[in-house]
Every structure is written in C-alpha cells, then in structure tokens.
N, C-alpha and C. Protein backbone atom coordinates (compact mmCIF):
# COMPACT_ATOMS: atom_id res chain seq x y z
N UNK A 1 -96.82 -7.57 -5.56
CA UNK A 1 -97.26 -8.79 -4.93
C UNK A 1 -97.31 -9.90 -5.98
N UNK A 2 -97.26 -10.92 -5.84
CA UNK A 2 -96.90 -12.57 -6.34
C UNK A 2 -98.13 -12.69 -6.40
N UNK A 3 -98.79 -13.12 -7.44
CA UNK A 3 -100.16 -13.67 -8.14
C UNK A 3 -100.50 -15.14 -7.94
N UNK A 4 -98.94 -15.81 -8.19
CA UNK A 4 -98.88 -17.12 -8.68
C UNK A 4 -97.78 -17.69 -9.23
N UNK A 5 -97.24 -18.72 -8.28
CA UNK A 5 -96.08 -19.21 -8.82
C UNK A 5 -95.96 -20.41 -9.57
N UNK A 6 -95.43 -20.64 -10.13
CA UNK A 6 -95.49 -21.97 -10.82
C UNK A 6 -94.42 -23.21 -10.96
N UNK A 7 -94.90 -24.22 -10.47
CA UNK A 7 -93.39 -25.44 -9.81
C UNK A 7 -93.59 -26.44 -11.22
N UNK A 8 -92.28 -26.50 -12.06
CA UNK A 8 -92.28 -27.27 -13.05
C UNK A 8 -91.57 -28.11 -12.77
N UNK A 9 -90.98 -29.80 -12.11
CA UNK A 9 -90.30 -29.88 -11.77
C UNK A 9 -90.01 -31.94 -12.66
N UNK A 10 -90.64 -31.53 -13.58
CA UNK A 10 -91.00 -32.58 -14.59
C UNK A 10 -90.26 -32.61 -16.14
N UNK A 11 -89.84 -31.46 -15.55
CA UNK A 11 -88.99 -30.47 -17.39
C UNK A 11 -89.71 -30.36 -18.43
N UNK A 12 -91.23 -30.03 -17.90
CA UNK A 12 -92.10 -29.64 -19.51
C UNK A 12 -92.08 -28.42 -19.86
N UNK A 13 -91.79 -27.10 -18.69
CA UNK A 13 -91.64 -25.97 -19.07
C UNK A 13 -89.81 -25.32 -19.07
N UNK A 14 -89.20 -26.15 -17.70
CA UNK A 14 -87.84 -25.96 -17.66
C UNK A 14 -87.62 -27.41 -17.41
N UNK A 15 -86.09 -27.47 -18.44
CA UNK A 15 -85.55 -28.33 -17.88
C UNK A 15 -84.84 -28.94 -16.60
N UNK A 16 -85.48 -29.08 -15.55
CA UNK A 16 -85.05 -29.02 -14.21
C UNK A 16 -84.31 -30.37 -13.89
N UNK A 17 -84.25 -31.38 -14.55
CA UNK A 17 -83.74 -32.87 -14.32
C UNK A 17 -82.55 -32.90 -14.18
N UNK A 18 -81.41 -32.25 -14.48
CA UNK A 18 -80.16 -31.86 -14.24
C UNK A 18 -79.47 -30.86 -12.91
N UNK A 19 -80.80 -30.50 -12.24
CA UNK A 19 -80.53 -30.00 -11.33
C UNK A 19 -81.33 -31.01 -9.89
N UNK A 20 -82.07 -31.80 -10.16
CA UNK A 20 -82.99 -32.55 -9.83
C UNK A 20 -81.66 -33.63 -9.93
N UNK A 21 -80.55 -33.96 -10.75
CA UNK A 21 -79.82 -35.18 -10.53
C UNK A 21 -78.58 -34.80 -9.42
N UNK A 22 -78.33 -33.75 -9.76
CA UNK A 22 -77.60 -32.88 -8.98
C UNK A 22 -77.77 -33.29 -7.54
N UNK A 23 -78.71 -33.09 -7.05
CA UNK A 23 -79.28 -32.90 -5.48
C UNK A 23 -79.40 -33.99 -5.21
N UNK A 24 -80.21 -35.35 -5.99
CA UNK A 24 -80.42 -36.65 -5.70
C UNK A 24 -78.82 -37.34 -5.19
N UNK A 25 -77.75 -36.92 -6.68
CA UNK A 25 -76.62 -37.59 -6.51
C UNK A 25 -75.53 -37.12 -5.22
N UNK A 26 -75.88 -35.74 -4.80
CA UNK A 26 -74.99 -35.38 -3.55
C UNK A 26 -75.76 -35.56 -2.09
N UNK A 27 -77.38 -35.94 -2.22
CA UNK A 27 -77.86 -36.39 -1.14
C UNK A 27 -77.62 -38.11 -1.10
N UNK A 28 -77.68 -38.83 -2.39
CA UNK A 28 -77.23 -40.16 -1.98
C UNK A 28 -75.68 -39.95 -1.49
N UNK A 29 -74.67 -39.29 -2.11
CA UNK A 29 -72.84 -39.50 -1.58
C UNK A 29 -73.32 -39.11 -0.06
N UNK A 30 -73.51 -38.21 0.67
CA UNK A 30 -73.86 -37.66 1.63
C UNK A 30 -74.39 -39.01 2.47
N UNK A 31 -75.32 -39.71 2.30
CA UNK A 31 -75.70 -40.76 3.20
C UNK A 31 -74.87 -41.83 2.66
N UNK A 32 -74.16 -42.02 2.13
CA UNK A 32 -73.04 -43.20 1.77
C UNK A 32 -73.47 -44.20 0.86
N UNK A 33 -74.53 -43.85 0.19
CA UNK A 33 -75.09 -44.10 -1.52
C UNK A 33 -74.13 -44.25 -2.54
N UNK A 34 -74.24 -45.08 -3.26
CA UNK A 34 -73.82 -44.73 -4.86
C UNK A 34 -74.42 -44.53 -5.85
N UNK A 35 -74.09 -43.61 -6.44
CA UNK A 35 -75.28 -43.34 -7.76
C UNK A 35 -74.37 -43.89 -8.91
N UNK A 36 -75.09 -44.62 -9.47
CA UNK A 36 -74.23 -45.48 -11.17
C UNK A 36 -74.33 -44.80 -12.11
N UNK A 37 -74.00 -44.29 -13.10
CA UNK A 37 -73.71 -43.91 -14.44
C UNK A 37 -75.55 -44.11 -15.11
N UNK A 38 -76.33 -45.15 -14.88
CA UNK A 38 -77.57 -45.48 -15.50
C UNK A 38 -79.24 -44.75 -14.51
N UNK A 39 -78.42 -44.54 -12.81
CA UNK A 39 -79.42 -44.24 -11.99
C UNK A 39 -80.35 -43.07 -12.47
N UNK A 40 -79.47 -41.85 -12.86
CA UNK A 40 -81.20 -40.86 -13.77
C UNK A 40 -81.82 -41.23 -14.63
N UNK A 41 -81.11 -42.01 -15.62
CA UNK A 41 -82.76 -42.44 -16.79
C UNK A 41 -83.17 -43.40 -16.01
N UNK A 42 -83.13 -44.78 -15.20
CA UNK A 42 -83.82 -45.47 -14.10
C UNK A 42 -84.91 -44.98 -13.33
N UNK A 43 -84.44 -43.34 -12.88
CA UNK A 43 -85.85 -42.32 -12.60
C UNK A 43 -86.46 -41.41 -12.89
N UNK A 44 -86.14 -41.15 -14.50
CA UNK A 44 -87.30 -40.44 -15.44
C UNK A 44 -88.07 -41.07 -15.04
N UNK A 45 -89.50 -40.02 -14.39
CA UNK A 45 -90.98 -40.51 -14.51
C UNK A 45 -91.36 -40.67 -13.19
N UNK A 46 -90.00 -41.02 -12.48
CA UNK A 46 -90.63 -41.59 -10.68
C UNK A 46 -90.41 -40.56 -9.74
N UNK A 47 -90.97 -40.46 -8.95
CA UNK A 47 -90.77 -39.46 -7.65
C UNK A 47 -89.39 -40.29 -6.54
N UNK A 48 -89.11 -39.17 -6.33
CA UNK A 48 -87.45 -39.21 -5.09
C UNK A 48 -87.72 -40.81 -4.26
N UNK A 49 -88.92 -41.11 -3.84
CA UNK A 49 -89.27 -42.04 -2.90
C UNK A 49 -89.75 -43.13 -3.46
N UNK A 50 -90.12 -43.21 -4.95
CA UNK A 50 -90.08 -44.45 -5.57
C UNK A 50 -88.56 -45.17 -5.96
C-alpha cells in the first residue's frame, strides 16, 4: 500500500519543466496558439492560468 505520494512540479526535487513545456506547447498548437522561442522562461514561477 502507498503511504504517500509526492507532486514536485516546480523542479526542486525533479526536473519536471521540460515536460511541463512539452504539454503547455502541444496544448497551445492544439487550440491554434503559438508558443515563441522566449514563452517558457516568460513562465518560470507562474501557474498554467497566469
């Protein structure tokens, strides 16, 4: 049985931001978005909805 899971999703324990740009950049193409070359460091720090 699972004790306790743990969601790092900030990259202090894993680096998850590369998979986190991943999903952002094929959910913006998907709704007819463009993501620019500068848009992930623009959202180091902010949540999906800022």
């Amino acid at each position: 049985m699972v004790d306790a899971v743990v969601f790092d999703l900030d990259g202090v324990i894993v680096d998850s931001e590369p998979v986190w740009e991943e999903v952002r950049r094929a959910y913006v193409a998907t709704h007819g978005g463009t993501w620019r070359a500068d848009t992930q460091r623009r959202l180091m720090g902010m949540s999906t909805g800022e």
